[in-house]
PDB file of N, CA and C in Angstrom:
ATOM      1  N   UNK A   1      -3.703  -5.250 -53.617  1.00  0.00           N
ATOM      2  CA  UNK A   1      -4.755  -5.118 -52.633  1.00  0.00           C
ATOM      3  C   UNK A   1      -4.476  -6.006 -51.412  1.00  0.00           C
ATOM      4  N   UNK A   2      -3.926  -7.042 -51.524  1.00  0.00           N
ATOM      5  CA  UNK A   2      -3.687  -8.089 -50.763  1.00  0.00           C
ATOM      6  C   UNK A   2      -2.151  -7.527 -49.609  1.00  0.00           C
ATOM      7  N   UNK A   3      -1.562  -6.844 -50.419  1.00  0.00           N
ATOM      8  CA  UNK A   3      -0.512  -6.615 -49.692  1.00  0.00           C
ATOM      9  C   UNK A   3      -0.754  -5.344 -49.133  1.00  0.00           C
ATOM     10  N   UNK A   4      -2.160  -4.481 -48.907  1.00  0.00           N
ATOM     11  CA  UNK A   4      -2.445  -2.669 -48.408  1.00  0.00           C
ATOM     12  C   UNK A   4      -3.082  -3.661 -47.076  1.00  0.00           C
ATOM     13  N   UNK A   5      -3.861  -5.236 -47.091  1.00  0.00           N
ATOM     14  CA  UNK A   5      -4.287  -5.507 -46.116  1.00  0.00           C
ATOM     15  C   UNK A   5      -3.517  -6.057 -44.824  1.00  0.00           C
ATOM     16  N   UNK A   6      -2.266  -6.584 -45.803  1.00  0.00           N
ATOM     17  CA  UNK A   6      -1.341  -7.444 -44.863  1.00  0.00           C
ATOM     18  C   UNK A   6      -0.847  -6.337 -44.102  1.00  0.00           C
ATOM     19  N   UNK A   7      -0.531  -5.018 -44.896  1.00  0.00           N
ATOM     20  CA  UNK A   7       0.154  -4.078 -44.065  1.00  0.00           C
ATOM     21  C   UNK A   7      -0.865  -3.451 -42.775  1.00  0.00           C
ATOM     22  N   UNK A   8      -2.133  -2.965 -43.249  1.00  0.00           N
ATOM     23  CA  UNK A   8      -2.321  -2.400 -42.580  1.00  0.00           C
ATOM     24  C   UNK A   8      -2.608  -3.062 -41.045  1.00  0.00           C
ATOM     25  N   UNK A   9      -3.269  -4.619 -41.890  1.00  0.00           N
ATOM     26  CA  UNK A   9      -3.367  -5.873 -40.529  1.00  0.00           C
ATOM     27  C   UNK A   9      -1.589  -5.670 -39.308  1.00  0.00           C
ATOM     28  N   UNK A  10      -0.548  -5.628 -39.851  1.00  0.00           N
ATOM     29  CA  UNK A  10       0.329  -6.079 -39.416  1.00  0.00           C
ATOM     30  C   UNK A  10       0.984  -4.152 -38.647  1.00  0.00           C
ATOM     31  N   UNK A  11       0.454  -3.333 -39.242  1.00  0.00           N
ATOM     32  CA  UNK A  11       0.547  -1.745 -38.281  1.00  0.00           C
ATOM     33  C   UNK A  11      -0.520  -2.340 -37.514  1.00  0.00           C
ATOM     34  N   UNK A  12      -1.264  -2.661 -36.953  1.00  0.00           N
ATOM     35  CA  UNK A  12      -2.578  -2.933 -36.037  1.00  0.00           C
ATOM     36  C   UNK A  12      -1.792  -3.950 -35.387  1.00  0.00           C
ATOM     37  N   UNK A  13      -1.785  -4.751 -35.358  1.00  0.00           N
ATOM     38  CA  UNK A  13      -0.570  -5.543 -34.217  1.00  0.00           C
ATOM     39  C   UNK A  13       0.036  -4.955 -33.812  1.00  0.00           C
ATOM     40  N   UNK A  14       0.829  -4.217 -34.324  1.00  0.00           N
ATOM     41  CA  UNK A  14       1.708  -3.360 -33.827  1.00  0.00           C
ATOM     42  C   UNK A  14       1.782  -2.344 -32.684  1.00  0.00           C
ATOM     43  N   UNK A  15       0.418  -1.471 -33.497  1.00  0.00           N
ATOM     44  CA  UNK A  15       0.154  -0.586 -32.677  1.00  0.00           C
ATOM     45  C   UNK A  15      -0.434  -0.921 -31.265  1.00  0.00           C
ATOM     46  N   UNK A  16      -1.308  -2.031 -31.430  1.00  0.00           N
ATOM     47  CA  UNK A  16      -2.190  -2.933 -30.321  1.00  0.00           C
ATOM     48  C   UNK A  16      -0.978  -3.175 -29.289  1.00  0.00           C
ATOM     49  N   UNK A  17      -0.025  -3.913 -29.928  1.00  0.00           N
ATOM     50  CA  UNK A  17       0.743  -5.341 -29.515  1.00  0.00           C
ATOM     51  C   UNK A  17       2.135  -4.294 -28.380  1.00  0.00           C
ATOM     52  N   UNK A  18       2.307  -2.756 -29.097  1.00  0.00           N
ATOM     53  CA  UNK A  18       3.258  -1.749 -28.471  1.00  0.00           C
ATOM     54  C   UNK A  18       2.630  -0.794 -27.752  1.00  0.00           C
ATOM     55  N   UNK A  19       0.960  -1.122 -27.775  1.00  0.00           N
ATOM     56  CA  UNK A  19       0.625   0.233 -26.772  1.00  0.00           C
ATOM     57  C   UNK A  19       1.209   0.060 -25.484  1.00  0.00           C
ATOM     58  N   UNK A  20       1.246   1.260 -24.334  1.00  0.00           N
ATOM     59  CA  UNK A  20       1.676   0.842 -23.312  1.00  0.00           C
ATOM     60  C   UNK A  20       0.191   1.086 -22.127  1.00  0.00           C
ATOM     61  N   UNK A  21       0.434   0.170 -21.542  1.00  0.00           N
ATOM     62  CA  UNK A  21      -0.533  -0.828 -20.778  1.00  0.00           C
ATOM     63  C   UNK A  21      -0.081   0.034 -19.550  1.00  0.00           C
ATOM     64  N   UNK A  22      -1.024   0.354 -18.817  1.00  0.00           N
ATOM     65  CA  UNK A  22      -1.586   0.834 -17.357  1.00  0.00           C
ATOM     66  C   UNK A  22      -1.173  -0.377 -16.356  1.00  0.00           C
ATOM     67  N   UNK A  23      -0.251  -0.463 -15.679  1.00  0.00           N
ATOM     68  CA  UNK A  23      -0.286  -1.700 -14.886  1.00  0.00           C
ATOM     69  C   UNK A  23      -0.884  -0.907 -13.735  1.00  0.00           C
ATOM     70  N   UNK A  24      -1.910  -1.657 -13.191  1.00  0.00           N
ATOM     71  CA  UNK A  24      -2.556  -1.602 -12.239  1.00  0.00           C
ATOM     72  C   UNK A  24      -2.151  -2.612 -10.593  1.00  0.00           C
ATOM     73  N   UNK A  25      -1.853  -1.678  -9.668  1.00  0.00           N
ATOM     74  CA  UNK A  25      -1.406  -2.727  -8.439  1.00  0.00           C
ATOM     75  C   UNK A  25      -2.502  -3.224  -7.438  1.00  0.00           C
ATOM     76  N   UNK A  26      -2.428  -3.970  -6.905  1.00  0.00           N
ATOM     77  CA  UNK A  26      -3.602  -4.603  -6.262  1.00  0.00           C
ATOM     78  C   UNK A  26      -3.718  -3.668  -4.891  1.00  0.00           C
ATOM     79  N   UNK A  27      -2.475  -3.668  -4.321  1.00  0.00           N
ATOM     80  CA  UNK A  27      -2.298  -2.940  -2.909  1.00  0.00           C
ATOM     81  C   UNK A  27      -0.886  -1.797  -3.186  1.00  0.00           C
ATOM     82  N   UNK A  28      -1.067  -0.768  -2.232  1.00  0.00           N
ATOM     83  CA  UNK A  28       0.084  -0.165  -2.185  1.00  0.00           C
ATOM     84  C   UNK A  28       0.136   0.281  -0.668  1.00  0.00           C
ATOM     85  N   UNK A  29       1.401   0.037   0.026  1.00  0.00           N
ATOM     86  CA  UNK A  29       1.707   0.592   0.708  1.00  0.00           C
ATOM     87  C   UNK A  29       2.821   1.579   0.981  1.00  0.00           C
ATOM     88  N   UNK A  30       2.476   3.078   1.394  1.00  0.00           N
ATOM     89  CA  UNK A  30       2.722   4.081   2.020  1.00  0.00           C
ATOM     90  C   UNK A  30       4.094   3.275   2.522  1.00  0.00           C
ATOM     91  N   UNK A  31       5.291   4.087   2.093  1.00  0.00           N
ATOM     92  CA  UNK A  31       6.784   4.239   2.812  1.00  0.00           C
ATOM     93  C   UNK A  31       6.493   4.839   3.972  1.00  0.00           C
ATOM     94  N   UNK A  32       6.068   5.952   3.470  1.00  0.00           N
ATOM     95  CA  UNK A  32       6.494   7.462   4.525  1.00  0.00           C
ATOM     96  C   UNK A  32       5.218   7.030   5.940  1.00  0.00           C
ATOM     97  N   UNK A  33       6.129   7.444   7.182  1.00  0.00           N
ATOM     98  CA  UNK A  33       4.876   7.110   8.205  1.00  0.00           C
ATOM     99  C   UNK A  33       5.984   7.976   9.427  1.00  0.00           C
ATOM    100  N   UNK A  34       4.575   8.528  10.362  1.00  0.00           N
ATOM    101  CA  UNK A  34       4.838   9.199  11.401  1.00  0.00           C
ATOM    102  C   UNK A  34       5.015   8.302  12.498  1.00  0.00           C
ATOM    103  N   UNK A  35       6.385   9.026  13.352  1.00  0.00           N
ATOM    104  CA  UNK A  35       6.641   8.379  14.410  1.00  0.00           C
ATOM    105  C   UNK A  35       6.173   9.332  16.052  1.00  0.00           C
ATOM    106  N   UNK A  36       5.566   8.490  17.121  1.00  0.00           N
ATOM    107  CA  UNK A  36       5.642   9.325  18.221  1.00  0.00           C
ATOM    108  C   UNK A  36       6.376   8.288  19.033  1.00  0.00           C
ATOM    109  N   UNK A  37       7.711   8.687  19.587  1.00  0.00           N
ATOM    110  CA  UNK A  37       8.525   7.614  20.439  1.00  0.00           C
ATOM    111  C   UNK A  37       8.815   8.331  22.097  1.00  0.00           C
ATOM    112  N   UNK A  38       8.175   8.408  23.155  1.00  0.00           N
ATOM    113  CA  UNK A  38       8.226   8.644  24.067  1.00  0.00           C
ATOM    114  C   UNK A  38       9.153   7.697  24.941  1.00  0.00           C
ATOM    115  N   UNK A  39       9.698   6.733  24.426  1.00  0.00           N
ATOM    116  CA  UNK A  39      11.121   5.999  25.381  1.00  0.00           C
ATOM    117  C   UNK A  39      10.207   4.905  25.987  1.00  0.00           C
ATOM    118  N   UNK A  40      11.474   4.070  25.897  1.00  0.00           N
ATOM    119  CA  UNK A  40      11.319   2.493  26.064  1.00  0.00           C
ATOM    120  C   UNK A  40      10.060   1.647  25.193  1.00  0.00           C
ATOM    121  N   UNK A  41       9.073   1.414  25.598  1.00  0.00           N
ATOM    122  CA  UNK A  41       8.110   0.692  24.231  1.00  0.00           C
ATOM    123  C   UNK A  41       7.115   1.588  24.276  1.00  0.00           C
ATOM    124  N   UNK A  42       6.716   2.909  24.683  1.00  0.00           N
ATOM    125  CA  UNK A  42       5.532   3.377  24.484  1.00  0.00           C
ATOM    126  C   UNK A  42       6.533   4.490  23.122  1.00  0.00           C
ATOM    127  N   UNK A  43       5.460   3.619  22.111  1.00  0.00           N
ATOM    128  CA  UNK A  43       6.066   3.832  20.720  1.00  0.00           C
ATOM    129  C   UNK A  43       4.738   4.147  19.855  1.00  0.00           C
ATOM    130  N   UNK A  44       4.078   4.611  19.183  1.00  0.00           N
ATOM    131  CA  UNK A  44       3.072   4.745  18.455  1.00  0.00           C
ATOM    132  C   UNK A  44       3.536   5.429  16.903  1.00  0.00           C
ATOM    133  N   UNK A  45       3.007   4.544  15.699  1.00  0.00           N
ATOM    134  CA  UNK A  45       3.655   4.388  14.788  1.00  0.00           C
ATOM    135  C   UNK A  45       1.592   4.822  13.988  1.00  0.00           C
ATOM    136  N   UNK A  46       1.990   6.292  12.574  1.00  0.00           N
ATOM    137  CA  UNK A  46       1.382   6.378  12.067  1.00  0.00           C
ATOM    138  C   UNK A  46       1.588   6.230  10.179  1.00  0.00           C
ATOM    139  N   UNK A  47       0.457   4.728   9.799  1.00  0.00           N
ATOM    140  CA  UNK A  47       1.356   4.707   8.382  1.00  0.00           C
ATOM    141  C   UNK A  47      -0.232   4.584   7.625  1.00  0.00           C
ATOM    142  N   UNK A  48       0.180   4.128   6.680  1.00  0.00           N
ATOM    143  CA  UNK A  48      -1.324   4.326   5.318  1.00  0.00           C
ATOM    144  C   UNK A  48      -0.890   2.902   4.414  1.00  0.00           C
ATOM    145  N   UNK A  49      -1.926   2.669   3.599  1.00  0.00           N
ATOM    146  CA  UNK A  49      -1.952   1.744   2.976  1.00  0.00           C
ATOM    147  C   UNK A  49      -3.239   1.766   1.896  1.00  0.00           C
ATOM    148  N   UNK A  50      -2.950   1.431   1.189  1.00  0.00           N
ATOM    149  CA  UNK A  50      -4.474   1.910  -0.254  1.00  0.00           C
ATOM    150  C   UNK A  50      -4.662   0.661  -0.857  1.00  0.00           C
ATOM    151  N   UNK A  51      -5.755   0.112  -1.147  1.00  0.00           N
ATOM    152  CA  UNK A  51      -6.211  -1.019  -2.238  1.00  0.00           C
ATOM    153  C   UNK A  51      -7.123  -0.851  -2.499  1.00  0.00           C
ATOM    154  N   UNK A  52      -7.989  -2.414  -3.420  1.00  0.00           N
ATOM    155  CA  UNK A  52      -9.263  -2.134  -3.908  1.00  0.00           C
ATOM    156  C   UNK A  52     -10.270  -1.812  -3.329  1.00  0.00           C
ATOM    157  N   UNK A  53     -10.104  -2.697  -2.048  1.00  0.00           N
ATOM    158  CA  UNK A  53     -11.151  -2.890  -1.415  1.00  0.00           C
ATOM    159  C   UNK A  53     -10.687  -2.329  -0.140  1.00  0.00           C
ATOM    160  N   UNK A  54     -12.014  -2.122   1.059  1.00  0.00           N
ATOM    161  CA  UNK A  54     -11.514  -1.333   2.358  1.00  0.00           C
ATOM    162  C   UNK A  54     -10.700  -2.951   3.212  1.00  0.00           C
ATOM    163  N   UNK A  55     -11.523  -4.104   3.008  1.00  0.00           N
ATOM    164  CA  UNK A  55     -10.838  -5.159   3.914  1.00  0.00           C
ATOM    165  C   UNK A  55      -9.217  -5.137   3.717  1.00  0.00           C
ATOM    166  N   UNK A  56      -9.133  -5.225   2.312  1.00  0.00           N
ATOM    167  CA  UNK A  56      -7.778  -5.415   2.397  1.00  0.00           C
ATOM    168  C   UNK A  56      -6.664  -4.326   2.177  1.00  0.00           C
ATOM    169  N   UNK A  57      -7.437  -2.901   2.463  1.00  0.00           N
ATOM    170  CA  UNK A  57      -6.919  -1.614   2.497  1.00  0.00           C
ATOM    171  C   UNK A  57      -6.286  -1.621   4.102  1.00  0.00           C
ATOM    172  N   UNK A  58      -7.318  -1.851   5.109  1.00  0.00           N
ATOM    173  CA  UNK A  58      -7.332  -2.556   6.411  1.00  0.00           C
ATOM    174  C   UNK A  58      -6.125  -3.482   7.139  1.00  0.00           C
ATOM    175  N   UNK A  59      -6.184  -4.305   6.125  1.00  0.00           N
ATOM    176  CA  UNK A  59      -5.167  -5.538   6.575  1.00  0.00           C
ATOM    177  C   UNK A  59      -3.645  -5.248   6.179  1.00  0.00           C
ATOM    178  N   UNK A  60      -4.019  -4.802   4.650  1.00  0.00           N
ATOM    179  CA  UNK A  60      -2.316  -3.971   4.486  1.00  0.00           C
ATOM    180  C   UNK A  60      -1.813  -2.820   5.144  1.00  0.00           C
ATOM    181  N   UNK A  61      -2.787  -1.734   6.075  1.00  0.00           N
ATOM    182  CA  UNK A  61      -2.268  -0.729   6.819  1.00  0.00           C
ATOM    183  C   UNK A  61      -2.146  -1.245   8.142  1.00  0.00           C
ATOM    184  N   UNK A  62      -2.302  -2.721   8.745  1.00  0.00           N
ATOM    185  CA  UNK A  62      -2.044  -3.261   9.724  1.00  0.00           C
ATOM    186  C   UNK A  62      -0.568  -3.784   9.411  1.00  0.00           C
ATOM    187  N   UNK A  63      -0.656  -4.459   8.250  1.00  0.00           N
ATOM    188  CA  UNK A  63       0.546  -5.028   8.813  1.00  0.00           C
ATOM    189  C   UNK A  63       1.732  -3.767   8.384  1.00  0.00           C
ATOM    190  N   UNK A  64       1.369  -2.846   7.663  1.00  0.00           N
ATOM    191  CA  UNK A  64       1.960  -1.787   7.737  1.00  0.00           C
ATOM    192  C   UNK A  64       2.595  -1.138   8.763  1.00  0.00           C
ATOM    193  N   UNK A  65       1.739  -0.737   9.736  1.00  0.00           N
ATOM    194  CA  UNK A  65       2.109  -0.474  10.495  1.00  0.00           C
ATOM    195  C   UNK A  65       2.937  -1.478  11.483  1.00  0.00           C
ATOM    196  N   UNK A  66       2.790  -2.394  11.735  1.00  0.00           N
ATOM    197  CA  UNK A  66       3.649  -3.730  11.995  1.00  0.00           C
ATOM    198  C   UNK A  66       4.951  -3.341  12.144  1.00  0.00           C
ATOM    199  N   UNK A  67       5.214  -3.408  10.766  1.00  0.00           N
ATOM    200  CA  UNK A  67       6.659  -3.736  10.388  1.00  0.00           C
ATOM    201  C   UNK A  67       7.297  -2.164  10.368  1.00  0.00           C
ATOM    202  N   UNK A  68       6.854  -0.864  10.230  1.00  0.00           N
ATOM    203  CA  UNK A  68       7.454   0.362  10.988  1.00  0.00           C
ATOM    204  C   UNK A  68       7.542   0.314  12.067  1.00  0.00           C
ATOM    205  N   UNK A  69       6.521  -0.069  12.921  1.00  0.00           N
ATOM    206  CA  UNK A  69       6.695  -0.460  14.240  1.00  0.00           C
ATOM    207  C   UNK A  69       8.082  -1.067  14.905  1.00  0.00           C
ATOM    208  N   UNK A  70       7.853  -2.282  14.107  1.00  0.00           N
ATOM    209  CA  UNK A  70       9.171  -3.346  14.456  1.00  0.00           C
ATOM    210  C   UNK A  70      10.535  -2.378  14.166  1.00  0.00           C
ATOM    211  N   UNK A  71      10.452  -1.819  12.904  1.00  0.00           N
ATOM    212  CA  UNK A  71      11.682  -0.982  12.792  1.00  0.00           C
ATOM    213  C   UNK A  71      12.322  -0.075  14.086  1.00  0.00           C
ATOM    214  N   UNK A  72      11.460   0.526  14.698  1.00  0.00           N
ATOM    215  CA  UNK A  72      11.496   1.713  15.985  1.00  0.00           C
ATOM    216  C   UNK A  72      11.883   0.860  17.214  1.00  0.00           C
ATOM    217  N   UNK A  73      10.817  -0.220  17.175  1.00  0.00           N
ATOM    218  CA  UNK A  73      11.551  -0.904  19.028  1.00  0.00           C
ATOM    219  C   UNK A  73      12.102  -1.887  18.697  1.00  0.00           C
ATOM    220  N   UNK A  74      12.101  -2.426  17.371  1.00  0.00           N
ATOM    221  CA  UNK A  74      13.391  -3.749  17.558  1.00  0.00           C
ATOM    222  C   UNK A  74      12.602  -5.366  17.753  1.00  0.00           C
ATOM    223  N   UNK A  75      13.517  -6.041  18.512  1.00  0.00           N
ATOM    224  CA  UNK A  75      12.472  -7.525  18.638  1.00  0.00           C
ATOM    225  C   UNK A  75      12.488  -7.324  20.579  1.00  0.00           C
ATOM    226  N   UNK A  76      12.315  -6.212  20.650  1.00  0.00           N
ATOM    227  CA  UNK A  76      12.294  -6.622  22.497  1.00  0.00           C
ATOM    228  C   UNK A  76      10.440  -6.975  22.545  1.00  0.00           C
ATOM    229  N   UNK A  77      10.387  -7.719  23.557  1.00  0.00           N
ATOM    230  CA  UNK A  77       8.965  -7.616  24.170  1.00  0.00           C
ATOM    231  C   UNK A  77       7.926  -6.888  24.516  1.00  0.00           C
ATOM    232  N   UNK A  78       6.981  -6.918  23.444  1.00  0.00           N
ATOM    233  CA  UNK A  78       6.164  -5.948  23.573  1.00  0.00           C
ATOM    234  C   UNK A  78       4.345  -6.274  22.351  1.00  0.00           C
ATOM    235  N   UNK A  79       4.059  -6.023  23.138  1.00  0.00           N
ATOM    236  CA  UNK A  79       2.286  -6.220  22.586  1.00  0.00           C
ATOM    237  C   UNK A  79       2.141  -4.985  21.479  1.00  0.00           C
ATOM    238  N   UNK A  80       0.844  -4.955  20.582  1.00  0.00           N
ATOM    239  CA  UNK A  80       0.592  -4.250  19.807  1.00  0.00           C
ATOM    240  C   UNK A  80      -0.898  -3.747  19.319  1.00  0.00           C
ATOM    241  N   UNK A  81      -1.259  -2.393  19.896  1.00  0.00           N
ATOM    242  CA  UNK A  81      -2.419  -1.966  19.583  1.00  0.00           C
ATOM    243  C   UNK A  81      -3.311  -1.609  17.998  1.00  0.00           C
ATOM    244  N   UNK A  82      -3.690  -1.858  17.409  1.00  0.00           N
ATOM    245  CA  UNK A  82      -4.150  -0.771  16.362  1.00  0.00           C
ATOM    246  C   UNK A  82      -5.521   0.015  16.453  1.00  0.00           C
ATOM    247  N   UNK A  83      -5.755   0.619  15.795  1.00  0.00           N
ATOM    248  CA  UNK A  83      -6.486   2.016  15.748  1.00  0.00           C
ATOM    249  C   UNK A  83      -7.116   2.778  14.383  1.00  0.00           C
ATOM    250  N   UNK A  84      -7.838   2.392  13.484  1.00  0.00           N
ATOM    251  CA  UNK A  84      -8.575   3.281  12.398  1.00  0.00           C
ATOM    252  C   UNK A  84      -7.764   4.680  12.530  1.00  0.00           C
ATOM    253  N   UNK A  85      -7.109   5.792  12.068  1.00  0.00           N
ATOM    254  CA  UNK A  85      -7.140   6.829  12.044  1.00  0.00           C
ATOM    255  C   UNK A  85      -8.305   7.269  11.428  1.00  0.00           C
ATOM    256  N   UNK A  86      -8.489   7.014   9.996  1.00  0.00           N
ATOM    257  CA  UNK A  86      -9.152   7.567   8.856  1.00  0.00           C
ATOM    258  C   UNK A  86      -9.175   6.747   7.524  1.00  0.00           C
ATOM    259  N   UNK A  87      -9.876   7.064   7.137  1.00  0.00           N
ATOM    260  CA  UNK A  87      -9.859   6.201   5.273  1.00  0.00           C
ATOM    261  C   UNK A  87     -10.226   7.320   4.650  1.00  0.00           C
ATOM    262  N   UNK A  88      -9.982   7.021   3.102  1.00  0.00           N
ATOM    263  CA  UNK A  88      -9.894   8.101   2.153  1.00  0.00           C
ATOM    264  C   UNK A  88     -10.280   7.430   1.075  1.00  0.00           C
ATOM    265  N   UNK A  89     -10.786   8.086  -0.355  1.00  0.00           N
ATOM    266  CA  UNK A  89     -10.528   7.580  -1.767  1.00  0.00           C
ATOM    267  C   UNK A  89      -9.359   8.215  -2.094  1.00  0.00           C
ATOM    268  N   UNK A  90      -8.491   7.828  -2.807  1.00  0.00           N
ATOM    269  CA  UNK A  90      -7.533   8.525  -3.767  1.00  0.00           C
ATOM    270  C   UNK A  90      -7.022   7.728  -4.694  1.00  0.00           C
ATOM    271  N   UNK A  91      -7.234   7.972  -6.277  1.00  0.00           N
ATOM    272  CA  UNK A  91      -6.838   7.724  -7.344  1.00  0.00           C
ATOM    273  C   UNK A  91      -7.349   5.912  -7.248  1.00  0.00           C
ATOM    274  N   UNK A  92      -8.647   6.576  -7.485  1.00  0.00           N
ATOM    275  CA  UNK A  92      -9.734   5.184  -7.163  1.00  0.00           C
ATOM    276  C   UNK A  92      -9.067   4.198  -6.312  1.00  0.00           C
ATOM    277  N   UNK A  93      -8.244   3.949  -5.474  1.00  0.00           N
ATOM    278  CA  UNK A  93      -7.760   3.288  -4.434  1.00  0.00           C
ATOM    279  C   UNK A  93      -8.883   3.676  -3.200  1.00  0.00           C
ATOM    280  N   UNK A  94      -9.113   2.976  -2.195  1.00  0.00           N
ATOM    281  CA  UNK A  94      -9.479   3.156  -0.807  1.00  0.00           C
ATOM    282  C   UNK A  94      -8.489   3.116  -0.058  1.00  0.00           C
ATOM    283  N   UNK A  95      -8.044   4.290   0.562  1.00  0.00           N
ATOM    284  CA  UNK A  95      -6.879   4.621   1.853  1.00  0.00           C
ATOM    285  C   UNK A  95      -6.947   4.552   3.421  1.00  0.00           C
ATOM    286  N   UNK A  96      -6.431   3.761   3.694  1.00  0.00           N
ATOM    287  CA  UNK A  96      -6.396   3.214   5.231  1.00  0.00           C
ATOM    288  C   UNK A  96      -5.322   4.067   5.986  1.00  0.00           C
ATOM    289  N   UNK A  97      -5.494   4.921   6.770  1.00  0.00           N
ATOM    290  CA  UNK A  97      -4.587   5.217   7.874  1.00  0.00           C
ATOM    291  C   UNK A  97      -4.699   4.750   9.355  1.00  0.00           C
ATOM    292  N   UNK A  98      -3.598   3.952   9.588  1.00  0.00           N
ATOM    293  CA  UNK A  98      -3.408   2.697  11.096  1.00  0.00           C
ATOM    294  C   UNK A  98      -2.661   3.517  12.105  1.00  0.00           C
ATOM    295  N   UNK A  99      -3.119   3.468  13.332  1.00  0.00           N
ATOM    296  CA  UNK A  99      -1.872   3.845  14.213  1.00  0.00           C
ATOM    297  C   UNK A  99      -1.500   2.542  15.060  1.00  0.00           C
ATOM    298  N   UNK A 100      -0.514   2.265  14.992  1.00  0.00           N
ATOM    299  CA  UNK A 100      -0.027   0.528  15.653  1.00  0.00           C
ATOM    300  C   UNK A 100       1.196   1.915  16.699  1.00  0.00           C
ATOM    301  N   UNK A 101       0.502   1.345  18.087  1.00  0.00           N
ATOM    302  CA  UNK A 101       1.114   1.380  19.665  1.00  0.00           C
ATOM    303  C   UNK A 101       1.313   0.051  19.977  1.00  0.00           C
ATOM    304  N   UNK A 102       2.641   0.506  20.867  1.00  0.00           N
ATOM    305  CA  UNK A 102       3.280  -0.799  21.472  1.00  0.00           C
ATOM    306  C   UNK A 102       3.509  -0.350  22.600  1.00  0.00           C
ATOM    307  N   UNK A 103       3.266  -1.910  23.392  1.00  0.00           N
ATOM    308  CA  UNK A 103       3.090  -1.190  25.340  1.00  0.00           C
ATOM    309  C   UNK A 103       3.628  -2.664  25.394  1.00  0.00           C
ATOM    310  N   UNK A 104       4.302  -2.877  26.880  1.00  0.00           N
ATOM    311  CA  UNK A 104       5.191  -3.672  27.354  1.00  0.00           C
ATOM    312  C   UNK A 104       4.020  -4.882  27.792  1.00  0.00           C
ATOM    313  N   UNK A 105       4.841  -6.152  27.775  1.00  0.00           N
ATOM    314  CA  UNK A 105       4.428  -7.149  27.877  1.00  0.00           C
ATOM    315  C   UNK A 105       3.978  -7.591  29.888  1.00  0.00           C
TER     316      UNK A 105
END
């Protein structure tokens, strides 16, 4: 009797101890993002970004857009607009879409 408990105790660890676990991410940001490049810094960059919350759905589709940005004009001189496109739910995330324009200094 002692040894139907040890077993079944020690399949229950097991099963517990090997389920596989949902990792959940705090933020995700969107690779894929639209470019409109009309020459020299009038550059306008469209990207997305999803988290828990809208603030920091917000702040990650800023700096999102940022750093696509930076990719397109480089480190020359130049200021940087942003812009709300839209927000969304998807896959209980809140979705931020940013448009970050860059205009000359």
């Amino acid at each position: 009797m002692r040894s139907i408990l040890l077993l079944i105790l020690f399949g229950l660890i097991l099963i517990i101890g090997c389920a596989a676990s949902k990792q959940k991410y705090q933020t995700f940001y969107d690779p894929e993002y639209k470019v409109i490049d009309r020459g020299a810094l009038d550059v306008k960059v469209i990207s997305r970004a999803c988290s828990e919350t809208f603030k920091d759905a917000l702040s990650a589709a800023k700096n999102n857009g940022k750093f696509h940005l930076r990719s397109v004009v480089g480190n020359k001189n130049h200021g940087i607009k942003f812009k709300e496109v839209g927000s969304y739910i998807k896959q209980d995330k809140i979705c931020v879409e940013m448009s970050a324009s860059s205009f000359p200094h």
